[in-house]
Protein backbone atom coordinates (compact mmCIF):
# COMPACT_ATOMS: atom_id res chain seq x y z
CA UNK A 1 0.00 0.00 0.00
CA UNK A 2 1.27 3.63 -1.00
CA UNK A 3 1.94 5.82 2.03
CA UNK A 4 -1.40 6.19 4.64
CA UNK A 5 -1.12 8.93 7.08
CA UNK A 6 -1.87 8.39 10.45
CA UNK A 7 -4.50 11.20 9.71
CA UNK A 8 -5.81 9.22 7.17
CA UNK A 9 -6.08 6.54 9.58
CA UNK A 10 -7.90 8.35 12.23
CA UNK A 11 -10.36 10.02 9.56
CA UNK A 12 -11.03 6.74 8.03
CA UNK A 13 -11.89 5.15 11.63
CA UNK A 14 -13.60 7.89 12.34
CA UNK A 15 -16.29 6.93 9.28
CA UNK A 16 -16.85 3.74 10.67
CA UNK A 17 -13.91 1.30 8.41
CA UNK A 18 -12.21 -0.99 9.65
CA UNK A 19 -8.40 -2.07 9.95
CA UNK A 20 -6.53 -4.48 10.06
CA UNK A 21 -2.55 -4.08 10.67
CA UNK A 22 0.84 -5.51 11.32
CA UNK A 23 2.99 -4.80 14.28
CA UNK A 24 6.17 -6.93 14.46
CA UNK A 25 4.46 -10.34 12.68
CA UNK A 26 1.25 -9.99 14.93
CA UNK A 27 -1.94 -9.02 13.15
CA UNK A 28 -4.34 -6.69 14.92
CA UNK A 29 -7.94 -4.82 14.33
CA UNK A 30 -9.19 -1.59 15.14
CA UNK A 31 -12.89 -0.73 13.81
CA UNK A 32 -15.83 0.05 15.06
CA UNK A 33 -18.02 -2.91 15.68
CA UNK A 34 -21.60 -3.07 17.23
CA UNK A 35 -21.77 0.30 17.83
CA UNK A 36 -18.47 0.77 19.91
CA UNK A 37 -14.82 1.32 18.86
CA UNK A 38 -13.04 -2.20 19.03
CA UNK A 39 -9.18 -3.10 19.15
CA UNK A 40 -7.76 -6.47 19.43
CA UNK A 41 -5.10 -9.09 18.07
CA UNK A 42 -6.23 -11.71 15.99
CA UNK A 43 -7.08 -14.95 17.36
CA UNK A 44 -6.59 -13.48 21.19
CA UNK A 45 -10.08 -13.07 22.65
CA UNK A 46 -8.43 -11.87 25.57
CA UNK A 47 -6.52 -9.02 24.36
CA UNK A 48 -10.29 -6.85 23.01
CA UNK A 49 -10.37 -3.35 23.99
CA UNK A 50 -13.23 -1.29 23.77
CA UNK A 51 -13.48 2.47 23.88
CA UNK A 52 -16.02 5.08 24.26
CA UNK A 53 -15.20 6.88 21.47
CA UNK A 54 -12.67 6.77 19.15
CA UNK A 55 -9.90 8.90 21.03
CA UNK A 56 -10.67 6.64 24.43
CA UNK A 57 -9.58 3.79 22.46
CA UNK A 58 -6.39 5.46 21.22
CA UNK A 59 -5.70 6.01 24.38
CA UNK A 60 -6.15 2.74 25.88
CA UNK A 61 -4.73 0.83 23.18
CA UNK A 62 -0.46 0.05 23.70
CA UNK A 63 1.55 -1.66 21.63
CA UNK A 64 5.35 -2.10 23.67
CA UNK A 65 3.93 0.28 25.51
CA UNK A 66 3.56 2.67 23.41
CA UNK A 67 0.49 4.23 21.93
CA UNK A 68 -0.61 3.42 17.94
CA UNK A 69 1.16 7.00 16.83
CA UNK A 70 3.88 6.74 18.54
CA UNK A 71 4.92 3.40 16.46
CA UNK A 72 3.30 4.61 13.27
CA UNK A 73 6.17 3.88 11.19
CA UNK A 74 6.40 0.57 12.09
CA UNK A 75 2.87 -0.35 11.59
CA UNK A 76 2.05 -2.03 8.22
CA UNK A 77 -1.39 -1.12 6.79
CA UNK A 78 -2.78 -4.73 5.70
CA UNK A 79 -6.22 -4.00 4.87
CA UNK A 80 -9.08 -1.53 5.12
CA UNK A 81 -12.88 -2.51 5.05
């Protein structure tokens, strides 16, 4: 995929897609999902995170530690829906 913008990411969230991503060989999703904004890695039940809103999620969600734009350049964009 040709360069996406974290901007781009937050605006397309924002409308309701959904993403899924790569972070060091683990695939996650971020979307919003039966009404609420949704995080999680694939095939871990356990790791869901839900949100209030869009930015609560951002917030919430940590990677290393680290929140989704901070790590932005090592995120790969696998697909949106």
């Amino acid at each position: 995929m040709e360069q996406y913008s974290y901007e781009e990411f937050l605006e397309d969230l924002s409308m309701g897609r959904e993403i899924h991503f790569i972070y060091k060989n683990d695939n996650y999703y971020i979307g919003c999902g039966t009404g609420q904004f949704m995080f999680w890695k694939s095939y871990d039940s356990t790791s869901e995170i839900v949100g209030d809103g869009l930015e609560d999620l951002l917030r919430k969600v940590r990677l290393d530690g680290k929140q989704i734009k901070e790590i932005w350049d090592l995120i790969e964009i696998d697909t949106i829906f």
